[in-house]
PDB file of N, CA and C in Angstrom:
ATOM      1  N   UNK A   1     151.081  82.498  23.364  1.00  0.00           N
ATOM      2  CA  UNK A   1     151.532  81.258  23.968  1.00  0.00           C
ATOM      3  C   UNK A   1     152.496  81.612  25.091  1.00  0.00           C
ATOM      4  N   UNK A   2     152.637  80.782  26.055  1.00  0.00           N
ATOM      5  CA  UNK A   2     152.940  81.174  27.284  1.00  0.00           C
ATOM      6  C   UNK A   2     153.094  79.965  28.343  1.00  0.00           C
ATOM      7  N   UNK A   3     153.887  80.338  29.466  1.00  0.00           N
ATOM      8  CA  UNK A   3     153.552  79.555  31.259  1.00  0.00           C
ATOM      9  C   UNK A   3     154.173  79.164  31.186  1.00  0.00           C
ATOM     10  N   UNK A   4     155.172  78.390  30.160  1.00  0.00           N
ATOM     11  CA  UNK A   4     155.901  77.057  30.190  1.00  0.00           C
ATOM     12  C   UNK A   4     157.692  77.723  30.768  1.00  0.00           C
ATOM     13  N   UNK A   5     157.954  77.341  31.984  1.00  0.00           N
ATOM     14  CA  UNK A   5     159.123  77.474  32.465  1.00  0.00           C
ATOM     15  C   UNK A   5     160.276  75.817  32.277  1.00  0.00           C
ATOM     16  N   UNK A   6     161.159  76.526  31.867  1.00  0.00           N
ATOM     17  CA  UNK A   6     162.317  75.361  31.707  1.00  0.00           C
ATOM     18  C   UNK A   6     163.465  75.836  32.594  1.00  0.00           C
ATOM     19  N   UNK A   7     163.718  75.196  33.672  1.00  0.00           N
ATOM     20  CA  UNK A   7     165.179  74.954  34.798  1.00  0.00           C
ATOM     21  C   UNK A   7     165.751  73.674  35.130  1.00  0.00           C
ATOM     22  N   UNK A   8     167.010  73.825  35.425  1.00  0.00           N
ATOM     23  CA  UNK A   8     167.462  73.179  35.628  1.00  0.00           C
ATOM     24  C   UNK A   8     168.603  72.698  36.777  1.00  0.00           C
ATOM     25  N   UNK A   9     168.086  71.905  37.391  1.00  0.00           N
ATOM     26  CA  UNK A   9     168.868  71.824  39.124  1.00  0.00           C
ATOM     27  C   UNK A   9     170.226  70.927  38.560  1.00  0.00           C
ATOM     28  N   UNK A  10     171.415  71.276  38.829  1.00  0.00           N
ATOM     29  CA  UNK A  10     172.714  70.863  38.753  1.00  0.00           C
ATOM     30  C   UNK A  10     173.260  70.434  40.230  1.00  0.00           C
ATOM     31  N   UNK A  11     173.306  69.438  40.874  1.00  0.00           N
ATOM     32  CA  UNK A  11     173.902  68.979  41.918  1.00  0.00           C
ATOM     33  C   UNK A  11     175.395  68.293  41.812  1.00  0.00           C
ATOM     34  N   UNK A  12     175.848  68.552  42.969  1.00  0.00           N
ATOM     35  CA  UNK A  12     177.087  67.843  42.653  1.00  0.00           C
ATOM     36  C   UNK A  12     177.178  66.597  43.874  1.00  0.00           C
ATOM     37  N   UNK A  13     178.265  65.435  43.480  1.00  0.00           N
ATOM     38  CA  UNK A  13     178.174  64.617  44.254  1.00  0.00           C
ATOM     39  C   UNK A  13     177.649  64.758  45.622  1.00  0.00           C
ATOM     40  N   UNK A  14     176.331  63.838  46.330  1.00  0.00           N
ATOM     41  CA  UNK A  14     176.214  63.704  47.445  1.00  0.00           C
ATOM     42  C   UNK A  14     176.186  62.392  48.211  1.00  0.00           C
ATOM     43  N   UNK A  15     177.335  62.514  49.374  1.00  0.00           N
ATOM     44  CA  UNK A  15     177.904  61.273  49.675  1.00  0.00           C
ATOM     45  C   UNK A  15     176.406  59.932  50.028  1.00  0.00           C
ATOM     46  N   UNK A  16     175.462  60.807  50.390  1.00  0.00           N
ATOM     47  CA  UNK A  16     174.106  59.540  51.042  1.00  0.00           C
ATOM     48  C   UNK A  16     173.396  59.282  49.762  1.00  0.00           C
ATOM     49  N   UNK A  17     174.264  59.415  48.325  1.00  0.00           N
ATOM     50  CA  UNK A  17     173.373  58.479  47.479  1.00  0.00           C
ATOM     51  C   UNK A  17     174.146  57.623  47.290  1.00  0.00           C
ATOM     52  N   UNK A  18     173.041  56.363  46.670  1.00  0.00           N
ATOM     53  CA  UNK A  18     173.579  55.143  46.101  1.00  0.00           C
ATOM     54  C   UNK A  18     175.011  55.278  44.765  1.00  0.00           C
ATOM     55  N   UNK A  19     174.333  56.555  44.219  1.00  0.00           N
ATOM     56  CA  UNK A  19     175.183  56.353  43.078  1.00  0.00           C
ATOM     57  C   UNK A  19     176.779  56.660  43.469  1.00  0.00           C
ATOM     58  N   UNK A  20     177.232  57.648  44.356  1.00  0.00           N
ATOM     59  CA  UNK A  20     178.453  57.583  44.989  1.00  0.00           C
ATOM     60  C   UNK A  20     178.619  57.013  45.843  1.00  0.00           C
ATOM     61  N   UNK A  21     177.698  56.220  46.272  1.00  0.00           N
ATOM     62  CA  UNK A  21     178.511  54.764  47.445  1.00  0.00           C
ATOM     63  C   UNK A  21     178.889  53.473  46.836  1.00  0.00           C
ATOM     64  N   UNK A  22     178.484  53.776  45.591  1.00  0.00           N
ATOM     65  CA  UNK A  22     178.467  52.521  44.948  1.00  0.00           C
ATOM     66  C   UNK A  22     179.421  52.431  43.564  1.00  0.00           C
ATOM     67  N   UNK A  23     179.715  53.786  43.005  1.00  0.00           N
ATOM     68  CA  UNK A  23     180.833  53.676  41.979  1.00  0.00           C
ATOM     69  C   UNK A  23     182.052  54.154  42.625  1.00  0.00           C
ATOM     70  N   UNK A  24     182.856  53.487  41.424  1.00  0.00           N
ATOM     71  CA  UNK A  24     184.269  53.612  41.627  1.00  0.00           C
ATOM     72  C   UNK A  24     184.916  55.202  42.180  1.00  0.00           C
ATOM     73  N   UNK A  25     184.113  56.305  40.947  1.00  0.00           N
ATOM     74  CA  UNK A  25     184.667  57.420  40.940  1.00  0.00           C
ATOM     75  C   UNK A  25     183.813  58.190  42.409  1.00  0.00           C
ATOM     76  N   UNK A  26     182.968  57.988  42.510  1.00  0.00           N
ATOM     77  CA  UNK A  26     182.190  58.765  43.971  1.00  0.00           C
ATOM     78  C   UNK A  26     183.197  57.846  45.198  1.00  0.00           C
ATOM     79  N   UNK A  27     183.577  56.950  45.445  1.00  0.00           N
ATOM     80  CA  UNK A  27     184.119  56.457  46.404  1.00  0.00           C
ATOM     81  C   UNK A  27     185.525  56.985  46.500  1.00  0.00           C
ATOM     82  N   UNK A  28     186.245  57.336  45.117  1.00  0.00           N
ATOM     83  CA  UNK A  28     187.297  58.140  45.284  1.00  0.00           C
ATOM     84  C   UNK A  28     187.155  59.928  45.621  1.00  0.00           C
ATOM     85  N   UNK A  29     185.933  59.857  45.512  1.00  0.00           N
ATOM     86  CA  UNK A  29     185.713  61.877  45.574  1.00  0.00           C
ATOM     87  C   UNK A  29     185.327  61.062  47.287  1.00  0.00           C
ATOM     88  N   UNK A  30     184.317  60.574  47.713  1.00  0.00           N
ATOM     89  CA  UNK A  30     184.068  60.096  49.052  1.00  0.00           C
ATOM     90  C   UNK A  30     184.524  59.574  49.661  1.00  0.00           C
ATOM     91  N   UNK A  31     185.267  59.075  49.975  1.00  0.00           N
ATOM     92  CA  UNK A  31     186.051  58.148  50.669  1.00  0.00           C
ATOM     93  C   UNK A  31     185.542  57.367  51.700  1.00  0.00           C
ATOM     94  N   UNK A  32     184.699  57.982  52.331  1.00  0.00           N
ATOM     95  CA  UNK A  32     183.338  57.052  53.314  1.00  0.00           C
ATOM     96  C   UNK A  32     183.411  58.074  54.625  1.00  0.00           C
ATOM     97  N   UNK A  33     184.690  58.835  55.064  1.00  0.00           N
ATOM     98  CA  UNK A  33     184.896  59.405  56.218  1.00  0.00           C
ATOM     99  C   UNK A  33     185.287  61.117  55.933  1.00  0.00           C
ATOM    100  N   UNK A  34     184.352  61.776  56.534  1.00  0.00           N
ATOM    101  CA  UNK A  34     184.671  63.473  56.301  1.00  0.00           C
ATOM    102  C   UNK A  34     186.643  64.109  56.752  1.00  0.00           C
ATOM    103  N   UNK A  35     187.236  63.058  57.373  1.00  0.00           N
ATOM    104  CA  UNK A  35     188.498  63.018  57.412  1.00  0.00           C
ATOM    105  C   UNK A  35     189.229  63.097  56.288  1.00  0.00           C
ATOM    106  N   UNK A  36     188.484  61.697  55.150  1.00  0.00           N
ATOM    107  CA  UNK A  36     189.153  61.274  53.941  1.00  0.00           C
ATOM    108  C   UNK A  36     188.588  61.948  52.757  1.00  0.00           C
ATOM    109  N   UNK A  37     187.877  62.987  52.930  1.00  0.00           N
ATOM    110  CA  UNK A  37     187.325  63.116  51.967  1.00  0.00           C
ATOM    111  C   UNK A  37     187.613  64.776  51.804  1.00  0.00           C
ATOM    112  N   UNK A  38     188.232  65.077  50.390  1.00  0.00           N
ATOM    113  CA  UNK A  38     188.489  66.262  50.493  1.00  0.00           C
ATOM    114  C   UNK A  38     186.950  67.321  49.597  1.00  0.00           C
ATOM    115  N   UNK A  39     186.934  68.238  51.119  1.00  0.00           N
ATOM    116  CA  UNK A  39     186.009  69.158  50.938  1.00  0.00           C
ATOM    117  C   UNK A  39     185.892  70.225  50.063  1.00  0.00           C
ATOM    118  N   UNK A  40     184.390  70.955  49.746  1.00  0.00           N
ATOM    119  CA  UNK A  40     183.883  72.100  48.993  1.00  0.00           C
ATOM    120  C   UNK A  40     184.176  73.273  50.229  1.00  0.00           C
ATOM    121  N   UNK A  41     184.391  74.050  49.170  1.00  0.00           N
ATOM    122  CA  UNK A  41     184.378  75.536  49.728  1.00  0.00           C
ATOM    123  C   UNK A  41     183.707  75.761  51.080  1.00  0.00           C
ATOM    124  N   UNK A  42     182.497  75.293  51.219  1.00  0.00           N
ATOM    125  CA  UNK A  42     181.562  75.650  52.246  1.00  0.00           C
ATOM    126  C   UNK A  42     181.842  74.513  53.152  1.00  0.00           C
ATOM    127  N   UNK A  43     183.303  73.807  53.033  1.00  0.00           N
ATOM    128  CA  UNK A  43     183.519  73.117  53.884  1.00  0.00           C
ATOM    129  C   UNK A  43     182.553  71.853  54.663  1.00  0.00           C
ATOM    130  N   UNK A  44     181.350  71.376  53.788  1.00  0.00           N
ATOM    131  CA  UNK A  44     180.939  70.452  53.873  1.00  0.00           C
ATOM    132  C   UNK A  44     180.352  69.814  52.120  1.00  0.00           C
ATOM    133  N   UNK A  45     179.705  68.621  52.309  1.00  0.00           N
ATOM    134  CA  UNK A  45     179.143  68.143  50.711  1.00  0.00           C
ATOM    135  C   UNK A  45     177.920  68.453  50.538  1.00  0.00           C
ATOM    136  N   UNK A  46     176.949  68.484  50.125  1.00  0.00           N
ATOM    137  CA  UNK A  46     175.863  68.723  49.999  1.00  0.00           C
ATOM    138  C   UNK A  46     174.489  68.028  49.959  1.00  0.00           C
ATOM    139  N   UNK A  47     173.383  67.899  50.916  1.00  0.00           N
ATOM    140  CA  UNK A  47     172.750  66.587  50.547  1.00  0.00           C
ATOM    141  C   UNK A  47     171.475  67.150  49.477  1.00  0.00           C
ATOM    142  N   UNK A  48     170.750  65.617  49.640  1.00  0.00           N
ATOM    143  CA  UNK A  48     169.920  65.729  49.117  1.00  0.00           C
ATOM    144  C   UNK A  48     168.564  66.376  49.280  1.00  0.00           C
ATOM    145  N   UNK A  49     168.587  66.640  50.604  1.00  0.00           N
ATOM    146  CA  UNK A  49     167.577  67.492  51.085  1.00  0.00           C
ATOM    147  C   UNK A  49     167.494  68.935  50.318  1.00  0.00           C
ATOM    148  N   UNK A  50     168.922  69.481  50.149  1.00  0.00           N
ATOM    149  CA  UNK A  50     169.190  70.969  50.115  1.00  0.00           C
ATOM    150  C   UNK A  50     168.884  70.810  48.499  1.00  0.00           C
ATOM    151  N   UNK A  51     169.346  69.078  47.595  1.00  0.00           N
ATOM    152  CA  UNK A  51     168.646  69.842  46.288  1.00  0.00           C
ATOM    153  C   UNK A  51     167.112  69.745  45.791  1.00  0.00           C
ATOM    154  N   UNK A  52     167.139  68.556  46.605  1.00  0.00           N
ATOM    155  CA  UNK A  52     165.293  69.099  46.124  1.00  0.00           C
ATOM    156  C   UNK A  52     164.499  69.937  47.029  1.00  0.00           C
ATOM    157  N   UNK A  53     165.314  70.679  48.089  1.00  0.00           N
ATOM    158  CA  UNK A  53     164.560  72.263  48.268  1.00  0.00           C
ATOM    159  C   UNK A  53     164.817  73.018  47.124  1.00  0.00           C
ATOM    160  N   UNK A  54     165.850  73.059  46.272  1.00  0.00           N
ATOM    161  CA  UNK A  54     166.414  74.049  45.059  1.00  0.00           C
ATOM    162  C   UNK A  54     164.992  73.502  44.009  1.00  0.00           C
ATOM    163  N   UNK A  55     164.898  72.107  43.991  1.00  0.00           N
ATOM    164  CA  UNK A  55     163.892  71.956  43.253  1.00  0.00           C
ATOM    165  C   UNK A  55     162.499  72.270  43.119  1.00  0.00           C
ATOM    166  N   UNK A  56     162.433  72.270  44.322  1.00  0.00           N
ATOM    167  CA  UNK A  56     160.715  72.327  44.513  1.00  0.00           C
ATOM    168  C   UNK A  56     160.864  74.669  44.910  1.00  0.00           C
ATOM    169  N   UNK A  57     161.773  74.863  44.863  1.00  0.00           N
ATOM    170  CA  UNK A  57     161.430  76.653  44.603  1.00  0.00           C
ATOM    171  C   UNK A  57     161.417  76.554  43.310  1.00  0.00           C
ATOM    172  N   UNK A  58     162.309  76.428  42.585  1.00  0.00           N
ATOM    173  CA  UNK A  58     162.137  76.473  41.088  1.00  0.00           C
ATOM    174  C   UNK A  58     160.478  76.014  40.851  1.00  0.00           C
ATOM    175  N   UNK A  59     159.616  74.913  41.266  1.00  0.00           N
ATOM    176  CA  UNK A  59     158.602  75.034  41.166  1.00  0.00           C
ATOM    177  C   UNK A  59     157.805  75.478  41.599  1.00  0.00           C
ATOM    178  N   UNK A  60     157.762  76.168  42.719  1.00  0.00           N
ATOM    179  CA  UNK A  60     156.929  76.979  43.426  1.00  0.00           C
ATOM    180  C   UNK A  60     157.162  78.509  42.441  1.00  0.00           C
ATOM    181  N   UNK A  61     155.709  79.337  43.073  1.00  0.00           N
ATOM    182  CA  UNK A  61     155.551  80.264  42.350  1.00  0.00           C
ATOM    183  C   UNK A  61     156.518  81.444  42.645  1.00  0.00           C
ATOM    184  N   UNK A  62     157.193  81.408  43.934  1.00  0.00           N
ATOM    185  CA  UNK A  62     158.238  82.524  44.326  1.00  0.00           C
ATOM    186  C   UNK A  62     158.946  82.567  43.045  1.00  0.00           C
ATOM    187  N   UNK A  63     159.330  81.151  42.156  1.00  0.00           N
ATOM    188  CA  UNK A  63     160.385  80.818  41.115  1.00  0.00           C
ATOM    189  C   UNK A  63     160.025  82.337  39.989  1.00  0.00           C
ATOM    190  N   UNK A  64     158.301  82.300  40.246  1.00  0.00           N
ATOM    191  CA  UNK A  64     157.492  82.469  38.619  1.00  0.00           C
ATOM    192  C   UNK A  64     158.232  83.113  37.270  1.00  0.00           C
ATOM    193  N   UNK A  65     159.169  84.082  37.968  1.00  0.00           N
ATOM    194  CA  UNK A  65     159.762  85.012  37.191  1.00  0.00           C
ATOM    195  C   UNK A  65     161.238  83.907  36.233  1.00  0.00           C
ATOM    196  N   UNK A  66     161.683  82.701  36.727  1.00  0.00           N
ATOM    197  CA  UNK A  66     162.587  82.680  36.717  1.00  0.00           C
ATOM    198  C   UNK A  66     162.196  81.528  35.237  1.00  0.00           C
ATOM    199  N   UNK A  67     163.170  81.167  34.517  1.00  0.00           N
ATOM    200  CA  UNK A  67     162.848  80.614  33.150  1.00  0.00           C
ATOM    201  C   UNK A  67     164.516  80.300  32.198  1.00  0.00           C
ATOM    202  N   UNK A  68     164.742  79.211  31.882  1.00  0.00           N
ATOM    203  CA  UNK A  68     166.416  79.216  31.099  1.00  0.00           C
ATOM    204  C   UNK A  68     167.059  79.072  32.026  1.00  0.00           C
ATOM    205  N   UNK A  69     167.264  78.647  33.219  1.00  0.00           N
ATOM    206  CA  UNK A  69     168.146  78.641  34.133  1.00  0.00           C
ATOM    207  C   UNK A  69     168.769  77.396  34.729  1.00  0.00           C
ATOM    208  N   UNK A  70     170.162  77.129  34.949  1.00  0.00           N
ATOM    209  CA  UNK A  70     170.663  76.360  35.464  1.00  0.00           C
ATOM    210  C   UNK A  70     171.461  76.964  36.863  1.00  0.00           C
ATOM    211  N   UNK A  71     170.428  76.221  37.808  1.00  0.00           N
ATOM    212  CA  UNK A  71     171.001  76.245  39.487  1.00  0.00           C
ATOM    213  C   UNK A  71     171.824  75.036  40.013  1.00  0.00           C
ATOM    214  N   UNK A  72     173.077  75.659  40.749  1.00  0.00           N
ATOM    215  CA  UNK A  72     173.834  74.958  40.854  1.00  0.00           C
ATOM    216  C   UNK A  72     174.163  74.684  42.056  1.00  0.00           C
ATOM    217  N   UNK A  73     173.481  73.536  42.563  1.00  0.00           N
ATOM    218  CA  UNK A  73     173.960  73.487  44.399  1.00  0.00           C
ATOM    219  C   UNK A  73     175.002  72.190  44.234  1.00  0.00           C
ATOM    220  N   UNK A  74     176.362  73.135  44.506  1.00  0.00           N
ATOM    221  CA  UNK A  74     177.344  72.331  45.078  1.00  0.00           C
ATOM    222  C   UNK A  74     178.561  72.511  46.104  1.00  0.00           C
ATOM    223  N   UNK A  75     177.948  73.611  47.034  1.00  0.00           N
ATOM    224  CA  UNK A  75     178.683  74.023  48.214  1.00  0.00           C
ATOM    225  C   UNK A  75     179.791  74.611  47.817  1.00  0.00           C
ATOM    226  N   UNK A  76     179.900  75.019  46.382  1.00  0.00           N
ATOM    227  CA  UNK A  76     181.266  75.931  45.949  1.00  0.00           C
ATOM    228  C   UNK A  76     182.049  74.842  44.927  1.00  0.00           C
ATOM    229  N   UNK A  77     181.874  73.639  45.248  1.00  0.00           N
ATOM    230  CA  UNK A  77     182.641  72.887  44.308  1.00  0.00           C
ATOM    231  C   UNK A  77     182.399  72.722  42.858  1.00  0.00           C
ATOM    232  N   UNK A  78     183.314  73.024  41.923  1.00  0.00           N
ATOM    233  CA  UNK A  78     182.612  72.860  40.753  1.00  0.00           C
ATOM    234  C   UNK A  78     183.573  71.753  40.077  1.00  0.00           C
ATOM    235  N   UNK A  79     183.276  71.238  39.058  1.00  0.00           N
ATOM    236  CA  UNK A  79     183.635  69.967  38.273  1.00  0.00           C
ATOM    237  C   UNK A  79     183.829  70.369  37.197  1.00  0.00           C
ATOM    238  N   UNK A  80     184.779  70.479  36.249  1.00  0.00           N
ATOM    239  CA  UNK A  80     183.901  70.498  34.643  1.00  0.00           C
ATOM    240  C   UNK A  80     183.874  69.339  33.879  1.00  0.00           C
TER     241      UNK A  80
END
């Protein structure tokens, strides 16, 4: 028995979704303006583009080898 890969993409807040334009706690991590808003390591936030590129390698076959894993795109910022 075999093939079956399990990963897992971990993103951290990105200001162009609904869900942080619209709750309390993303509007305090966002503030609406890159002025007001205090930055990740890599000195910007991260969109959504960059995680479902993380997603779709994990599914592509370059991934094949990879299996148990949690990837974490959040420009350096971490949360716990």
């Amino acid at each position: 028995m075999g093939g079956v890969r399990v990963n897992c993409v971990r993103g951290s807040g990105m200001p162009e979704t609904r869900t942080i334009q619209e709750t309390g706690a993303g509007m305090m991590a966002f503030s609406g303006s890159m002025g007001d808003m205090k930055l990740p390591p890599l000195g910007r936030p991260i969109t959504v583009s960059e995680t479902a590129a993380t997603a779709a390698f994990l599914m592509s076959d370059d991934a094949s080898g990879m299996t148990g894993q949690v990837v974490t795109v959040c420009a350096g910022a971490f949360i716990d």
